[in-house]
Protein backbone atom coordinates (compact mmCIF):
# COMPACT_ATOMS: atom_id res chain seq x y z
CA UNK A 1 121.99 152.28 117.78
CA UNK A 2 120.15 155.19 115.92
CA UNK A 3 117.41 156.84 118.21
CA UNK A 4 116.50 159.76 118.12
CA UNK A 5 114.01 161.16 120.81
CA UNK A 6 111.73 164.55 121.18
CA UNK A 7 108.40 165.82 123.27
CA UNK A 8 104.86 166.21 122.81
CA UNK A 9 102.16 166.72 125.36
CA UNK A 10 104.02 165.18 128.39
CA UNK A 11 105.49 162.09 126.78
CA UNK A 12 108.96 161.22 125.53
CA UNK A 13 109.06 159.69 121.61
CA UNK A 14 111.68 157.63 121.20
CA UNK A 15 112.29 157.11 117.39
CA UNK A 16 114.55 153.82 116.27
CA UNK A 17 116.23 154.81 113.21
CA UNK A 18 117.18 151.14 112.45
CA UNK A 19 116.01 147.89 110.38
CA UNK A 20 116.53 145.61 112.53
CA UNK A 21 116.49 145.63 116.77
CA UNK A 22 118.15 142.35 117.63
CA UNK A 23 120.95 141.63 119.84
CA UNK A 24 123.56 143.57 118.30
CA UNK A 25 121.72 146.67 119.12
CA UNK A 26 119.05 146.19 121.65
CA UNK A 27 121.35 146.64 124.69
CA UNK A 28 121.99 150.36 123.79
CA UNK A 29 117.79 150.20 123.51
CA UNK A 30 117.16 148.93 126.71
CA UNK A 31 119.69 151.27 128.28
CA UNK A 32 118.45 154.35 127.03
CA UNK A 33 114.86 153.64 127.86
CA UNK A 34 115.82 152.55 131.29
CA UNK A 35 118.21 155.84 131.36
CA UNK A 36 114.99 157.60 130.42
CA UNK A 37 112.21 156.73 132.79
CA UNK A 38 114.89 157.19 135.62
CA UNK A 39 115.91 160.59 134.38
CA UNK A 40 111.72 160.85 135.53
CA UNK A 41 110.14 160.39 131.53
CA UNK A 42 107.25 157.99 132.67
CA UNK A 43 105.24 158.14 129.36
CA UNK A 44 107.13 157.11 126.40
CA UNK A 45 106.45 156.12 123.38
CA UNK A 46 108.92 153.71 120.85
CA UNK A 47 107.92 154.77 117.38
CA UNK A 48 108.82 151.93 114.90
CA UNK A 49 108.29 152.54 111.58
CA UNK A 50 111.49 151.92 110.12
CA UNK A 51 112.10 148.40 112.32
CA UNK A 52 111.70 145.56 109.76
CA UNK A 53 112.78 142.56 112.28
CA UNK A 54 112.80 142.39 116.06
CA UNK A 55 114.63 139.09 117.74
CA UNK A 56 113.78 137.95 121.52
CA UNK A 57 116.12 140.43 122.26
CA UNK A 58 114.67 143.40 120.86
CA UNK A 59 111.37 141.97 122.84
CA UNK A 60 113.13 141.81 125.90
CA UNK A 61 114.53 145.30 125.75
CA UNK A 62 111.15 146.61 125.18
CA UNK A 63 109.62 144.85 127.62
CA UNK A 64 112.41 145.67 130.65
CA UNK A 65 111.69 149.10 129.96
CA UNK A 66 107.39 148.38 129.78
CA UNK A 67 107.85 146.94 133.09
CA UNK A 68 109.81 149.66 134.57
CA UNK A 69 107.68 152.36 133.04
CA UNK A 70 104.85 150.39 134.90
CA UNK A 71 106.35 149.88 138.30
CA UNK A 72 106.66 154.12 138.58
CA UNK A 73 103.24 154.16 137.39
CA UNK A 74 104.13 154.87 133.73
CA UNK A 75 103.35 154.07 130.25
CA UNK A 76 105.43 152.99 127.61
CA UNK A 77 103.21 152.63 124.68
CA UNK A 78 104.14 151.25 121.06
CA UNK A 79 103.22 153.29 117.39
CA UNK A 80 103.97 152.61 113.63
CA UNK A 81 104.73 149.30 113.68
CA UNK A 82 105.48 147.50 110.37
CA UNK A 83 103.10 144.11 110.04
CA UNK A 84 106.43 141.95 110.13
CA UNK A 85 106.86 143.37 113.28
CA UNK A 86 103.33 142.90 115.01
CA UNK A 87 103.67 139.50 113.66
CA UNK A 88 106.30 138.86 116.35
CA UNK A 89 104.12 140.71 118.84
CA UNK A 90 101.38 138.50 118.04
CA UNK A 91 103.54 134.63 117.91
CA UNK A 92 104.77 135.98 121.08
CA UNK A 93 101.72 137.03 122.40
CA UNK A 94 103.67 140.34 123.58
CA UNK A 95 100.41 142.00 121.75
CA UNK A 96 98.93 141.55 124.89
CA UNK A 97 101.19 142.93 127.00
CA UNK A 98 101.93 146.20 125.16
CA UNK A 99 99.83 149.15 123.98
CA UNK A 100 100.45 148.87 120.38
CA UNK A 101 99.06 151.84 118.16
CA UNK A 102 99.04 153.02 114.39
CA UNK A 103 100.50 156.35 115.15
CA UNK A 104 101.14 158.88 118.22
CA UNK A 105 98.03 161.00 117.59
CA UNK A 106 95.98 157.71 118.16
CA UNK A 107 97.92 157.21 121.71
CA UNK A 108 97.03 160.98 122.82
CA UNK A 109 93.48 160.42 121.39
CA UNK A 110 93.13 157.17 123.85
CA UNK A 111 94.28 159.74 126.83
CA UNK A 112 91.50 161.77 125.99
């Protein structure tokens, strides 16, 4: 999987340089988020712009590492997601779940 991942202010942005997260790919997702919050990145946030389609598997990765950002008192926070994509969000009522924003200024804005 294409990620690519920088810095700013504290939190780790994890970029997915992919169409589609699905089960083909969302293993190596998963992994490196998980790799990430133990490495001690507790704030992260999975920029999405170029996603197109995400199956229950791309959901799932994203969530595994949302609950394990959680459990170490953590954020993982979602930005520039495609509408496609917050459709899913929303069927699966995952919109709920995750902090979902239009772009990472907005996320350090709401930490403000």
């Amino acid at each position: 999987m294409n990620l690519t991942q920088h810095e700013i202010k504290g939190y780790c942005i994890v970029q997915i340089n992919e169409e589609r997260v699905d089960a083909h790919n969302s293993g190596e997702l998963k992994e490196r988020i998980l790799d990430l919050i133990e490495q001690g990145n507790l704030n992260i946030i999975v920029q999405l712009d170029q996603v197109k389609f995400v199956d229950s598997s791309g959901l799932g990765a994203l969530l595994a590492g949302y609950k394990q950002a959680s459990a170490k008192a953590g954020k993982l926070a979602l930005a520039n997601m495609q509408q496609q994509v917050l459709s899913m969000f929303e069927l699966t009522r995952l919109n709920r779940v995750f902090e979902i924003y239009n772009d990472v200024d907005e996320v350090f804005a709401a930490e403000s």
